[in-house]
PDB file of N, CA and C in Angstrom:
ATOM      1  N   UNK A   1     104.247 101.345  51.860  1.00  0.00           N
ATOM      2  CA  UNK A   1     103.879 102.606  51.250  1.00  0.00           C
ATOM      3  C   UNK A   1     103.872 103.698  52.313  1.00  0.00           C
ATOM      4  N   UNK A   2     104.440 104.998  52.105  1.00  0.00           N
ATOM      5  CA  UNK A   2     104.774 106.314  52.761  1.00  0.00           C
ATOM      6  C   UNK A   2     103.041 106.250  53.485  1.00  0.00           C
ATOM      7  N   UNK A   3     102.179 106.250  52.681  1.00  0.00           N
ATOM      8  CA  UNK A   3     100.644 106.576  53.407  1.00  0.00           C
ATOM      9  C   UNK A   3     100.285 105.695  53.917  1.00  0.00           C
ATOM     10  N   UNK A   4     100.456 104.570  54.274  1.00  0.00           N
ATOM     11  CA  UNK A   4     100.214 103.703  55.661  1.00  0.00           C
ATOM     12  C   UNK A   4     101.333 103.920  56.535  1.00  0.00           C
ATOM     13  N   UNK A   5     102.320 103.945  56.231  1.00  0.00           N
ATOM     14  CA  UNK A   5     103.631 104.612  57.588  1.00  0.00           C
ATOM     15  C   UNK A   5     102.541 105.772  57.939  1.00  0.00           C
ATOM     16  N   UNK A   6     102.381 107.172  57.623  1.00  0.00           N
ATOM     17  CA  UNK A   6     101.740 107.953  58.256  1.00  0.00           C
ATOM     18  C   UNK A   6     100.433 107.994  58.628  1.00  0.00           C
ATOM     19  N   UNK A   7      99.818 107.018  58.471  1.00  0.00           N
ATOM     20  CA  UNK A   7      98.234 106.454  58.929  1.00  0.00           C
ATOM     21  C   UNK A   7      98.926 106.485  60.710  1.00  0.00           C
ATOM     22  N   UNK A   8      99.422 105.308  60.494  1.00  0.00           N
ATOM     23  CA  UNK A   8     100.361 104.623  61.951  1.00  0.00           C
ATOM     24  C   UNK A   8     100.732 105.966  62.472  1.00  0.00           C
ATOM     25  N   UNK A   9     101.962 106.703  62.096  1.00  0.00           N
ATOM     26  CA  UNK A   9     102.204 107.436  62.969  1.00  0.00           C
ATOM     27  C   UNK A   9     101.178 108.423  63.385  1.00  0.00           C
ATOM     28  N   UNK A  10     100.449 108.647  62.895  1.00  0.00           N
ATOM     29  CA  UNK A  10      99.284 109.820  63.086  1.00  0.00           C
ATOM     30  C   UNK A  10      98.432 109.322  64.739  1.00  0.00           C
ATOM     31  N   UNK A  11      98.265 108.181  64.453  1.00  0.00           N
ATOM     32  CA  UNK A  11      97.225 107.103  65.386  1.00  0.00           C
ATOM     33  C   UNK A  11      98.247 107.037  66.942  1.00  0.00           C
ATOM     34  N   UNK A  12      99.376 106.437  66.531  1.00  0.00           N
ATOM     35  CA  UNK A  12     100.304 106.643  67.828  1.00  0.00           C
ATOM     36  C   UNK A  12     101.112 108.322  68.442  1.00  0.00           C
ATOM     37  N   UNK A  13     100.520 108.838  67.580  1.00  0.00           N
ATOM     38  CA  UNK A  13     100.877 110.189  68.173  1.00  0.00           C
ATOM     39  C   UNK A  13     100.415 110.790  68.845  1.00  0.00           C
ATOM     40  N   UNK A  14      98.940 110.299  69.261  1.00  0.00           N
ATOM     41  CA  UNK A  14      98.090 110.658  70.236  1.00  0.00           C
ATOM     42  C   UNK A  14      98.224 110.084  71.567  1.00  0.00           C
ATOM     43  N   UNK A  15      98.827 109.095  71.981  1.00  0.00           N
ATOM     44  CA  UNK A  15      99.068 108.822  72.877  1.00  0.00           C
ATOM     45  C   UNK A  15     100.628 108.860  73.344  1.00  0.00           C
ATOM     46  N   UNK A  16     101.522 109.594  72.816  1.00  0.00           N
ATOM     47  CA  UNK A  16     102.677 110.367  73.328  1.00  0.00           C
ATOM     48  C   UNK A  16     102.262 112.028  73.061  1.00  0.00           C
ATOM     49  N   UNK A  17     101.735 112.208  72.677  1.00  0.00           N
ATOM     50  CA  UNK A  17     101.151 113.193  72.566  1.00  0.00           C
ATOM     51  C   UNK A  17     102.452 114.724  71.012  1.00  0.00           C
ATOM     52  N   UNK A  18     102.210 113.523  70.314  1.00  0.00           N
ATOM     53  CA  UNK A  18     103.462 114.105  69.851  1.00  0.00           C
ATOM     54  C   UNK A  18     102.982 115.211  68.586  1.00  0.00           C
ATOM     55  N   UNK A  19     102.693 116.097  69.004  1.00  0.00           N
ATOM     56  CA  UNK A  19     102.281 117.590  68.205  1.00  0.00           C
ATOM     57  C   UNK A  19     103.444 117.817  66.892  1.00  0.00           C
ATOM     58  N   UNK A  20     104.881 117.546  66.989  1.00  0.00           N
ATOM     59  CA  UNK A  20     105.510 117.744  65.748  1.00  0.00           C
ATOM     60  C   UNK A  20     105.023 116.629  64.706  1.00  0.00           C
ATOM     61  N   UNK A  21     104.490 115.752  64.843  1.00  0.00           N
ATOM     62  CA  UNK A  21     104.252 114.369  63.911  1.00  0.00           C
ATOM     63  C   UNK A  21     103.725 115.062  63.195  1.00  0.00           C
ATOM     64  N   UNK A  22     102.316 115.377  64.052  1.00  0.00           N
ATOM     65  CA  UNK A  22     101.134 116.064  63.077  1.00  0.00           C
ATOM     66  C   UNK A  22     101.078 117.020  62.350  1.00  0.00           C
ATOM     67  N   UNK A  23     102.103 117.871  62.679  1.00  0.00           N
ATOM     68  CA  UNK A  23     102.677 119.147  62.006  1.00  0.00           C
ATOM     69  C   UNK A  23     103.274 118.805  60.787  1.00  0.00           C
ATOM     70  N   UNK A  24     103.908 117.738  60.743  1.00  0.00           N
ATOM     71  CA  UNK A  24     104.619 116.963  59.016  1.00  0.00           C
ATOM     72  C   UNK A  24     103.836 115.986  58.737  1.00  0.00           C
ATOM     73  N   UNK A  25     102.508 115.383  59.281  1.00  0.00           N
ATOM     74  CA  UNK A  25     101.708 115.147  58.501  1.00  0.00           C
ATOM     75  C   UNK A  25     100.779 116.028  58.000  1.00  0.00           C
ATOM     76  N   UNK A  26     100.185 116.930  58.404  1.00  0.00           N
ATOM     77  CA  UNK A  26      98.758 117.565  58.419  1.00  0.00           C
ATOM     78  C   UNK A  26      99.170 119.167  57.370  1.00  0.00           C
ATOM     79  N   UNK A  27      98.519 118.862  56.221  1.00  0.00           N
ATOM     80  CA  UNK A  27      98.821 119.930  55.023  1.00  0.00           C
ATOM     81  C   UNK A  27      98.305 121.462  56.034  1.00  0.00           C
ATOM     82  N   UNK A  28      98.993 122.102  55.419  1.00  0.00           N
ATOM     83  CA  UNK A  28      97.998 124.032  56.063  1.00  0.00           C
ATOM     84  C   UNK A  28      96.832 124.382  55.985  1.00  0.00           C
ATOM     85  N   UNK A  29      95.992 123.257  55.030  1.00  0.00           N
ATOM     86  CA  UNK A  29      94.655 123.472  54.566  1.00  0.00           C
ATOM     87  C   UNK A  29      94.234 122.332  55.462  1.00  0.00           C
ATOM     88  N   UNK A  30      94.141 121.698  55.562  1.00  0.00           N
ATOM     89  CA  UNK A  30      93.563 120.200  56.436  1.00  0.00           C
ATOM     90  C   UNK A  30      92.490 120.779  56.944  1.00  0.00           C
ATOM     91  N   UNK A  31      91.431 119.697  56.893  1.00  0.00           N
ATOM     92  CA  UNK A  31      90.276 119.777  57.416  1.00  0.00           C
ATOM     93  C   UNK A  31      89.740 118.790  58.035  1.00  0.00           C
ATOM     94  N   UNK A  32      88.643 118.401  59.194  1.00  0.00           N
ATOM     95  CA  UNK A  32      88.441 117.093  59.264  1.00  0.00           C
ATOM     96  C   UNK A  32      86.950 117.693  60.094  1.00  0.00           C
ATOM     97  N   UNK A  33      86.322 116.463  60.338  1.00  0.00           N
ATOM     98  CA  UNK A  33      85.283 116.114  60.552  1.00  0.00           C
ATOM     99  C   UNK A  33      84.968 115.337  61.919  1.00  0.00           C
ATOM    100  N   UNK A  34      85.241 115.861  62.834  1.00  0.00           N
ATOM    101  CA  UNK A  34      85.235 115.387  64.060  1.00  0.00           C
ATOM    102  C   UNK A  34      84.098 114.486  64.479  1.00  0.00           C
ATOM    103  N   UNK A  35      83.846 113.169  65.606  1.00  0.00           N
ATOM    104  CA  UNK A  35      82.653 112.581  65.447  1.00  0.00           C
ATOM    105  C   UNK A  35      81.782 113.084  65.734  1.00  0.00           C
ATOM    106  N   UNK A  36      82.054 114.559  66.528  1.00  0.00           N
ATOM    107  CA  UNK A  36      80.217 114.796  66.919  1.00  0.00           C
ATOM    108  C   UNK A  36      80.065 115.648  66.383  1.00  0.00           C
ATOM    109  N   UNK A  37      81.189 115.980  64.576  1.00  0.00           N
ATOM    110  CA  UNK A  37      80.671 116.492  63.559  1.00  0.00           C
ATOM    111  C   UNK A  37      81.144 118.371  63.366  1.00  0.00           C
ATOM    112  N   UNK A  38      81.932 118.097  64.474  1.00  0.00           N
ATOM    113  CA  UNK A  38      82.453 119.907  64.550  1.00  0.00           C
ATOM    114  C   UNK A  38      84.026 119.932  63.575  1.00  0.00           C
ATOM    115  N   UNK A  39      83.665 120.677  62.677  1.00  0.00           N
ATOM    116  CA  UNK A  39      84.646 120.685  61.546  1.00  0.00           C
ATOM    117  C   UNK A  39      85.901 121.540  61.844  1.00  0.00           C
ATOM    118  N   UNK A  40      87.308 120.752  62.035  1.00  0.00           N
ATOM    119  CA  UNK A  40      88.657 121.169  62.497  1.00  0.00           C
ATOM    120  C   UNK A  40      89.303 121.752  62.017  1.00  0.00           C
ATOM    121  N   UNK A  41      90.414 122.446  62.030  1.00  0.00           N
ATOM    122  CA  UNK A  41      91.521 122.653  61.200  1.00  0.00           C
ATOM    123  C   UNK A  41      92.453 122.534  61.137  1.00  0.00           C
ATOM    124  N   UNK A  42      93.409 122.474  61.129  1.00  0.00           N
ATOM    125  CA  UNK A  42      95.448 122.221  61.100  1.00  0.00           C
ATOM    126  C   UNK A  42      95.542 122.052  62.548  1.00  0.00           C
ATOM    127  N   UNK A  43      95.122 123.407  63.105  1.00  0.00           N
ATOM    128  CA  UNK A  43      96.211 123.899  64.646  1.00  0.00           C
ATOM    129  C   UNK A  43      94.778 123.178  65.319  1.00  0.00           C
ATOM    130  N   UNK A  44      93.586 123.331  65.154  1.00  0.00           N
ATOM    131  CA  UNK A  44      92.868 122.612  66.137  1.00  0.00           C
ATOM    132  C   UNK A  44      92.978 120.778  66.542  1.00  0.00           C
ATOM    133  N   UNK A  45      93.326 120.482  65.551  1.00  0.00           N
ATOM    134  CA  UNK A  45      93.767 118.755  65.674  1.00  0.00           C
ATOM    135  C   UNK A  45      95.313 118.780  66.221  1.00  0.00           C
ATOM    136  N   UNK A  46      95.916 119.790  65.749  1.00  0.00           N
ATOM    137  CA  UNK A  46      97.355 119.341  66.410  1.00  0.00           C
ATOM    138  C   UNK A  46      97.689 119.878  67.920  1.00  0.00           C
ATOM    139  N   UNK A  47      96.816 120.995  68.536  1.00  0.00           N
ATOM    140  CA  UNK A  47      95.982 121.209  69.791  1.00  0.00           C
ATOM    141  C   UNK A  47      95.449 119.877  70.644  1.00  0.00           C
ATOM    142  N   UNK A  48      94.741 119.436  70.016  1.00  0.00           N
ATOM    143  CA  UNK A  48      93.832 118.099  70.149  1.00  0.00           C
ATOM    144  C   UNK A  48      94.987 117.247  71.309  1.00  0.00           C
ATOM    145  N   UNK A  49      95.903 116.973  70.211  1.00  0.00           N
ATOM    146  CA  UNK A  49      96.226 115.836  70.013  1.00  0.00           C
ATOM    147  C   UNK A  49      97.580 115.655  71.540  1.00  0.00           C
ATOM    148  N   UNK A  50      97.635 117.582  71.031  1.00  0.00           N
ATOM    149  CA  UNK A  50      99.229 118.182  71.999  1.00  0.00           C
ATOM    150  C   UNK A  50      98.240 117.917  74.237  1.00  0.00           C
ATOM    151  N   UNK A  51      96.835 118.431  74.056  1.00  0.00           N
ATOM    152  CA  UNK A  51      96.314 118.496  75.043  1.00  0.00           C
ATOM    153  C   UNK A  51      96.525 117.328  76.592  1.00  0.00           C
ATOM    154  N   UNK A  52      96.863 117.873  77.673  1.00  0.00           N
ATOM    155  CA  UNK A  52      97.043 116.642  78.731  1.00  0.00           C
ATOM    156  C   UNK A  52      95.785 116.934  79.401  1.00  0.00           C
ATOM    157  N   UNK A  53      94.748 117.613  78.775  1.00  0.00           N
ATOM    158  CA  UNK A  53      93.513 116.766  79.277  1.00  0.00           C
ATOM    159  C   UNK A  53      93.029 115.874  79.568  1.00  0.00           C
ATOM    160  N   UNK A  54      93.595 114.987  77.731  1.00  0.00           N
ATOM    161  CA  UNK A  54      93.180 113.733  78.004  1.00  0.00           C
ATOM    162  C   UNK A  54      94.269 112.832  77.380  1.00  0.00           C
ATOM    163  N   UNK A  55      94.149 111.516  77.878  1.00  0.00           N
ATOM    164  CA  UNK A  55      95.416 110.626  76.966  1.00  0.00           C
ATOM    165  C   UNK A  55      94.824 109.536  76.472  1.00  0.00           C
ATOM    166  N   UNK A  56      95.138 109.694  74.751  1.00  0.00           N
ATOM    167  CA  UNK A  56      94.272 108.918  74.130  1.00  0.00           C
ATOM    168  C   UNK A  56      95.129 107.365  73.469  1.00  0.00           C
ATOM    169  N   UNK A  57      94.567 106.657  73.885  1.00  0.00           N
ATOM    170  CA  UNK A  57      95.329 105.547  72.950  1.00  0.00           C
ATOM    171  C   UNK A  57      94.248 105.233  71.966  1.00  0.00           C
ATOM    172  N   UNK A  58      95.217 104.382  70.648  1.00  0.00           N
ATOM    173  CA  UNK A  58      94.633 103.584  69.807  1.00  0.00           C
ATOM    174  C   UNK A  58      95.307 103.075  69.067  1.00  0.00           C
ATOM    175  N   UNK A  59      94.635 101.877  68.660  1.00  0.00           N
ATOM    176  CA  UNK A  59      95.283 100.713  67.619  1.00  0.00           C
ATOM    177  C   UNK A  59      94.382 100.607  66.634  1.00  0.00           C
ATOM    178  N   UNK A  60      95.149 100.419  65.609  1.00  0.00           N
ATOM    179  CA  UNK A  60      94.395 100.372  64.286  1.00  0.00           C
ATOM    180  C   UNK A  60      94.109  98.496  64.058  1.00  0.00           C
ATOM    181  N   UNK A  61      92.543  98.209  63.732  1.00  0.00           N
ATOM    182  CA  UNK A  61      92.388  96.893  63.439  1.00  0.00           C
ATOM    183  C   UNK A  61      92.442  96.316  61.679  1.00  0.00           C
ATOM    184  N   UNK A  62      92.249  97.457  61.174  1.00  0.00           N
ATOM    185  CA  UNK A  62      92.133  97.286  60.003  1.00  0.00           C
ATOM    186  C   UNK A  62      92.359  98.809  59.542  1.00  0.00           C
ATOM    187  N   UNK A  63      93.462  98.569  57.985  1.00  0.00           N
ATOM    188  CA  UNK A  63      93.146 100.043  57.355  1.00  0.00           C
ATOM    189  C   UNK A  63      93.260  99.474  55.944  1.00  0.00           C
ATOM    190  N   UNK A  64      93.176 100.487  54.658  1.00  0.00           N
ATOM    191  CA  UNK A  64      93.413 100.094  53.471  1.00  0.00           C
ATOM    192  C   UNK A  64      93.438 101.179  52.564  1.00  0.00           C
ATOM    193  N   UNK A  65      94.805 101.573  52.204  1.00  0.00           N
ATOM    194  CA  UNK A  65      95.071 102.755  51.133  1.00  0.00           C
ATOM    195  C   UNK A  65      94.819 102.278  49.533  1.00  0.00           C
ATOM    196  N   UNK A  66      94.122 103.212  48.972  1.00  0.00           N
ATOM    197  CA  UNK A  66      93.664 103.183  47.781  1.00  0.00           C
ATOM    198  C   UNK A  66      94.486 104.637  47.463  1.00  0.00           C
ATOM    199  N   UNK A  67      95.412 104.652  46.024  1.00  0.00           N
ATOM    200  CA  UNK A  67      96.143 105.727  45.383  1.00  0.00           C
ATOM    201  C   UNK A  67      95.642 105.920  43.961  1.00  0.00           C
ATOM    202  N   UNK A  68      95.199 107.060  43.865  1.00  0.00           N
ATOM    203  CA  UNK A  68      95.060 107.355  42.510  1.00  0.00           C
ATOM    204  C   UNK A  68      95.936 108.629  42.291  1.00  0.00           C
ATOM    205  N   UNK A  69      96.776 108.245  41.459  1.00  0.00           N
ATOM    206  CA  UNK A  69      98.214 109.157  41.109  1.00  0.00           C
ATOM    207  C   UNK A  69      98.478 109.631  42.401  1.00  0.00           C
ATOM    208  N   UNK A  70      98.339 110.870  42.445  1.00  0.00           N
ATOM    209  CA  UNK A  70      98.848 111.831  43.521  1.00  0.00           C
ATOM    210  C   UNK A  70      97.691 112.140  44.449  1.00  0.00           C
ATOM    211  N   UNK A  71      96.722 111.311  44.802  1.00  0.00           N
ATOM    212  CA  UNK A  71      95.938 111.456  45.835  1.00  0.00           C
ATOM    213  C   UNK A  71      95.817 109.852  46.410  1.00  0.00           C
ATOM    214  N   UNK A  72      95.612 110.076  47.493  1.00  0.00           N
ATOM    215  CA  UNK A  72      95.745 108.642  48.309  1.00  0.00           C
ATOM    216  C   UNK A  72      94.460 108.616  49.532  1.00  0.00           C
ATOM    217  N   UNK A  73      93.847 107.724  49.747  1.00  0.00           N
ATOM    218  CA  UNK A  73      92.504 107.736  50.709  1.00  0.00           C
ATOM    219  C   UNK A  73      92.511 106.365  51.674  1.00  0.00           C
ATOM    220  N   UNK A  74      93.008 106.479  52.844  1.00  0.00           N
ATOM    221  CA  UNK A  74      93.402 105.669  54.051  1.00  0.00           C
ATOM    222  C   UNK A  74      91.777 105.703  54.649  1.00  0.00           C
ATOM    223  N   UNK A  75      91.175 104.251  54.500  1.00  0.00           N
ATOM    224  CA  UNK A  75      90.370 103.518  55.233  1.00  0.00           C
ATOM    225  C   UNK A  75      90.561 103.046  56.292  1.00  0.00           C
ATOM    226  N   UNK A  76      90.016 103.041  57.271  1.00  0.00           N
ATOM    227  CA  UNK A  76      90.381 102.560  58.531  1.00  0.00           C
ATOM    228  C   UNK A  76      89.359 102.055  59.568  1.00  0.00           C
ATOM    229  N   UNK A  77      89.485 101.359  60.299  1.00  0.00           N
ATOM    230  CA  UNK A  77      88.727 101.296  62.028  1.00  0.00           C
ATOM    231  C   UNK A  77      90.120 101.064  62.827  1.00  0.00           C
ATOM    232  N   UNK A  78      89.684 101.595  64.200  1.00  0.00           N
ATOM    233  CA  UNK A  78      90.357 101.373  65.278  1.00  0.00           C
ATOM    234  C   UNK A  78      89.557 101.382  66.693  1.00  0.00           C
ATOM    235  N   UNK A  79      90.253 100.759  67.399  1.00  0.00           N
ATOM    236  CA  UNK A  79      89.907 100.600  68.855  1.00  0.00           C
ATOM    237  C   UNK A  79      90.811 101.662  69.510  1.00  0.00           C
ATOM    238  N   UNK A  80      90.422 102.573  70.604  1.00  0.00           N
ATOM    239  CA  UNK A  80      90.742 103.503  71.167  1.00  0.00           C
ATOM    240  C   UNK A  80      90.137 103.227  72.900  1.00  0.00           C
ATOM    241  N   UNK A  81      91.364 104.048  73.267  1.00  0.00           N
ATOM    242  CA  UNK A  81      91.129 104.237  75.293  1.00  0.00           C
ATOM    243  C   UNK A  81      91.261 105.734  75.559  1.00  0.00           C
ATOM    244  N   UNK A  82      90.266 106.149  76.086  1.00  0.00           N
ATOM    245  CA  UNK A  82      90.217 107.658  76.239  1.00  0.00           C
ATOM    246  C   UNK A  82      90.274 108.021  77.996  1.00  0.00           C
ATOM    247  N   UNK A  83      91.752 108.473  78.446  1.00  0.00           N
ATOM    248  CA  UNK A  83      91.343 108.514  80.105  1.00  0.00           C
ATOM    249  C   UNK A  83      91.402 110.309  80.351  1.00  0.00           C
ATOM    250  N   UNK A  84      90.074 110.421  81.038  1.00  0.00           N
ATOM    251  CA  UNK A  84      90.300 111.845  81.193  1.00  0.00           C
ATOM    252  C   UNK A  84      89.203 112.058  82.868  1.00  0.00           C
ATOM    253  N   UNK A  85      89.669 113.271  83.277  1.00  0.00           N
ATOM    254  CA  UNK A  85      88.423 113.183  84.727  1.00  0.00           C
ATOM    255  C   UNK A  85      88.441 111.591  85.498  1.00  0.00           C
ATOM    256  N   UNK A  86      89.976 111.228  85.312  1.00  0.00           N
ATOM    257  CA  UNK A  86      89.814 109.896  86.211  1.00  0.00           C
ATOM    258  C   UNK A  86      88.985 108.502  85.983  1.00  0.00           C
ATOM    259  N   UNK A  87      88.415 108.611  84.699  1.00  0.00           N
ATOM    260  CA  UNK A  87      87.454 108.200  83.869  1.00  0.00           C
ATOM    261  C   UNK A  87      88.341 107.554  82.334  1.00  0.00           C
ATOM    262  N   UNK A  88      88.009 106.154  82.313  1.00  0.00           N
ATOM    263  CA  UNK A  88      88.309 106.131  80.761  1.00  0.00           C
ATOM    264  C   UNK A  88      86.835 105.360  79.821  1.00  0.00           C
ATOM    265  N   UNK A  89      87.202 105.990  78.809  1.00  0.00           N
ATOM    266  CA  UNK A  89      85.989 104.999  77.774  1.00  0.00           C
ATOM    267  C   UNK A  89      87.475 104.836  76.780  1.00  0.00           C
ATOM    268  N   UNK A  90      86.474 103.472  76.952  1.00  0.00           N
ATOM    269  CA  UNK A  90      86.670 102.596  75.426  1.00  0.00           C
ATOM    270  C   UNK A  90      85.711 102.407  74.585  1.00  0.00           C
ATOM    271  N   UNK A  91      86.423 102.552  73.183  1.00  0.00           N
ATOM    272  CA  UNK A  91      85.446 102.488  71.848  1.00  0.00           C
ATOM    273  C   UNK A  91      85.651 101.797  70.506  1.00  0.00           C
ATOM    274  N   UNK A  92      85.589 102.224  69.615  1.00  0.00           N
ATOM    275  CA  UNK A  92      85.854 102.102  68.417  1.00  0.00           C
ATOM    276  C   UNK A  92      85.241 102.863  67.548  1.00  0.00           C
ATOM    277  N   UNK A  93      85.929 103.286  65.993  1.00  0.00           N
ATOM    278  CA  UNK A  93      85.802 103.888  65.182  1.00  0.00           C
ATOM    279  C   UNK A  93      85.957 103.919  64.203  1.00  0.00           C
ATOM    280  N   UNK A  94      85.978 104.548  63.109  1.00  0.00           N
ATOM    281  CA  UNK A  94      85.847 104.649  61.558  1.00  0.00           C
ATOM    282  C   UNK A  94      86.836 106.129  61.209  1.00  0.00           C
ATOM    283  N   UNK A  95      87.479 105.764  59.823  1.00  0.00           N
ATOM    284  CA  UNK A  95      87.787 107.334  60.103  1.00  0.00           C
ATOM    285  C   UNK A  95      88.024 106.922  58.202  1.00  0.00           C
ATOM    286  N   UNK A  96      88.520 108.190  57.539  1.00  0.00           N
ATOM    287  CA  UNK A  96      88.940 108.153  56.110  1.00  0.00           C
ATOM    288  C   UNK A  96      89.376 109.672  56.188  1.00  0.00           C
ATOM    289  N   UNK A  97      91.060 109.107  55.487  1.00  0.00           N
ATOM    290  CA  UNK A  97      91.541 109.972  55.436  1.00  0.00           C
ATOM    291  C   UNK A  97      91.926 110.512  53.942  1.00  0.00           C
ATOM    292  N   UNK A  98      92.395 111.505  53.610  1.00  0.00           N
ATOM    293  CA  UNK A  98      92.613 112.023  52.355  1.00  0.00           C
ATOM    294  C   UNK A  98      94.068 112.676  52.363  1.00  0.00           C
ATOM    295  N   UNK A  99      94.969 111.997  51.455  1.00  0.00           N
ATOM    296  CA  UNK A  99      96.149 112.203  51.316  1.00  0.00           C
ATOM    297  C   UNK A  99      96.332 112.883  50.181  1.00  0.00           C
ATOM    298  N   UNK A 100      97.290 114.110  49.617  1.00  0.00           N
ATOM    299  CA  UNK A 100      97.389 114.410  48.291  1.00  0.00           C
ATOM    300  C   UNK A 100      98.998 114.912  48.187  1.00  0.00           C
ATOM    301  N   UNK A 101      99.717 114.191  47.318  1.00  0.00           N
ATOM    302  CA  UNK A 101     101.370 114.456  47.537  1.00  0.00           C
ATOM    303  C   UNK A 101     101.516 115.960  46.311  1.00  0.00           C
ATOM    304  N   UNK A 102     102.131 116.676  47.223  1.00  0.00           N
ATOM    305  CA  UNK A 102     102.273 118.397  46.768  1.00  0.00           C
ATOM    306  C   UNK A 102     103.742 118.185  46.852  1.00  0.00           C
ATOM    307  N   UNK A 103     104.618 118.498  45.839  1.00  0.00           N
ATOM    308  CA  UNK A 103     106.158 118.773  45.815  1.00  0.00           C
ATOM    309  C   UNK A 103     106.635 117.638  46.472  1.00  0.00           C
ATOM    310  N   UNK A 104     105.964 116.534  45.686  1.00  0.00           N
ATOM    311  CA  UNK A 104     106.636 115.373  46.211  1.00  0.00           C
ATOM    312  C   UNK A 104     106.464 115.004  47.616  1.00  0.00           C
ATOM    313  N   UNK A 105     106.201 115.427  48.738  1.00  0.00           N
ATOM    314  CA  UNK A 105     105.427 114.749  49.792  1.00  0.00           C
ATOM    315  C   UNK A 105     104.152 114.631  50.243  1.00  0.00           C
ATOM    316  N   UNK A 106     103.928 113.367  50.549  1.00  0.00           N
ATOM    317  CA  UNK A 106     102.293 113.091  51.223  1.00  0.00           C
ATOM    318  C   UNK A 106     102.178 114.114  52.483  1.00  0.00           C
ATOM    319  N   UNK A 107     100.623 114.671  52.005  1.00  0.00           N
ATOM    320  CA  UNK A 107     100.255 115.557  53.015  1.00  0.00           C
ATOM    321  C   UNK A 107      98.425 114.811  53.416  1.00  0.00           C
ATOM    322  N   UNK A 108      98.599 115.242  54.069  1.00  0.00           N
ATOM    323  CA  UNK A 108      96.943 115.078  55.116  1.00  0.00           C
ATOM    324  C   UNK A 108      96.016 116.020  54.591  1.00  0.00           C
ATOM    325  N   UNK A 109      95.132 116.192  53.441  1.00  0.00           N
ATOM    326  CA  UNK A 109      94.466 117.481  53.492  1.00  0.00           C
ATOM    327  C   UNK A 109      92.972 117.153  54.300  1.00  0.00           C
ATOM    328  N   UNK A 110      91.943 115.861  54.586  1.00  0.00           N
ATOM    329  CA  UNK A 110      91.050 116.025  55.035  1.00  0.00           C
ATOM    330  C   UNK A 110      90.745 114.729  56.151  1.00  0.00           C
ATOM    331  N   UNK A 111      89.782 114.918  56.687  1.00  0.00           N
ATOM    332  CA  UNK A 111      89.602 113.557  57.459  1.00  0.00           C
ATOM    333  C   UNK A 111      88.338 113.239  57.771  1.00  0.00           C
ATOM    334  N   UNK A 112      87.588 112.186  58.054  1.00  0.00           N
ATOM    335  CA  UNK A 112      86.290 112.234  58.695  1.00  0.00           C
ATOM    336  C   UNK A 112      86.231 111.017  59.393  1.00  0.00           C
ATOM    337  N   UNK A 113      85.805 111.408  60.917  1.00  0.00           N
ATOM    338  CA  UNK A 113      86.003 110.075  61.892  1.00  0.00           C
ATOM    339  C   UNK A 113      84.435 109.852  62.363  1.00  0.00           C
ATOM    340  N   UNK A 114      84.267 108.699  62.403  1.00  0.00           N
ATOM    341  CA  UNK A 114      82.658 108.292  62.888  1.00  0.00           C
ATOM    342  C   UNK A 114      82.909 107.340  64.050  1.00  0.00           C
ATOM    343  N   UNK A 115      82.598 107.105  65.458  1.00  0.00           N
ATOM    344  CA  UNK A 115      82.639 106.724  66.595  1.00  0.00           C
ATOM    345  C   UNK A 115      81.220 105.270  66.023  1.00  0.00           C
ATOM    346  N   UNK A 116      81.868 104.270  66.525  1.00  0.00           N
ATOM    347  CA  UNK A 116      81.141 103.137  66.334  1.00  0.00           C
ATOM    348  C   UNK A 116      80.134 102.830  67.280  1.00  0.00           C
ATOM    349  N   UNK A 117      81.408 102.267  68.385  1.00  0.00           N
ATOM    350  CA  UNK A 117      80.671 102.599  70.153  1.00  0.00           C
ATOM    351  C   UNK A 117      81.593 102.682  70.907  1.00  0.00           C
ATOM    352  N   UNK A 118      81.032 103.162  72.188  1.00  0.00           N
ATOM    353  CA  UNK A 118      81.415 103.429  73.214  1.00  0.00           C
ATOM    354  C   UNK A 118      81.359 102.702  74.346  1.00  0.00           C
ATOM    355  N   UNK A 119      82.159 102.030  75.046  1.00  0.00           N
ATOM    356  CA  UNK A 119      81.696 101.573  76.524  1.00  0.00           C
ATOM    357  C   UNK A 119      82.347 102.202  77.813  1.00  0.00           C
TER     358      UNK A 119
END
């Protein structure tokens, strides 16, 4: 299914740092919910993601799309490596995403990620 292909690519785009992905996933309205709760928008996640601040990996351990007609909602956890300041943490997380297909393609309109732990 199109909305687990773009679960995946969304997740590995952060660690090539690939800003056009997110741009053909992430609707003009997109919103999300960052973990320490500061609410995003389009260009701020695809900012995020474009940044060599930091280089983020992650693998998804589990996800699970649920579709009702033309809206779709990607469940997930993943394990993530965050290296920045010479420094990396590792963690894991939660996230749910909200898909809604407009003119026939799946778009990204919302997200909310919750940080499990950290080491």
């Amino acid at each position: 299914m199109i909305v687990r292909q773009l679960n995946q690519e969304w997740i590995a785009s952060y660690a090539t740092r690939d800003t056009a992905t997110m741009q053909r996933i992430l609707a003009d309205d997109f919103i999300m919910i960052s973990p320490k709760g500061v609410k995003m928008d389009r260009m701020s996640v695809i900012a995020n993601v474009g940044s060599t601040a930091t280089t983020t990996k992650g693998s998804i351990d589990s996800a699970s799309v649920r579709v009702f007609g033309n809206t779709a909602l990607v469940v997930a956890y993943t394990h993530f490596s965050i290296q920045s300041n010479n420094q990396t943490t590792n963690g894991s997380n939660c996230y749910s995403d909200l898909y809604v297909k407009r003119t026939g393609v799946w778009k990204a309109v919302g997200a909310q990620v919750t940080v499990l732990n950290i080491q």
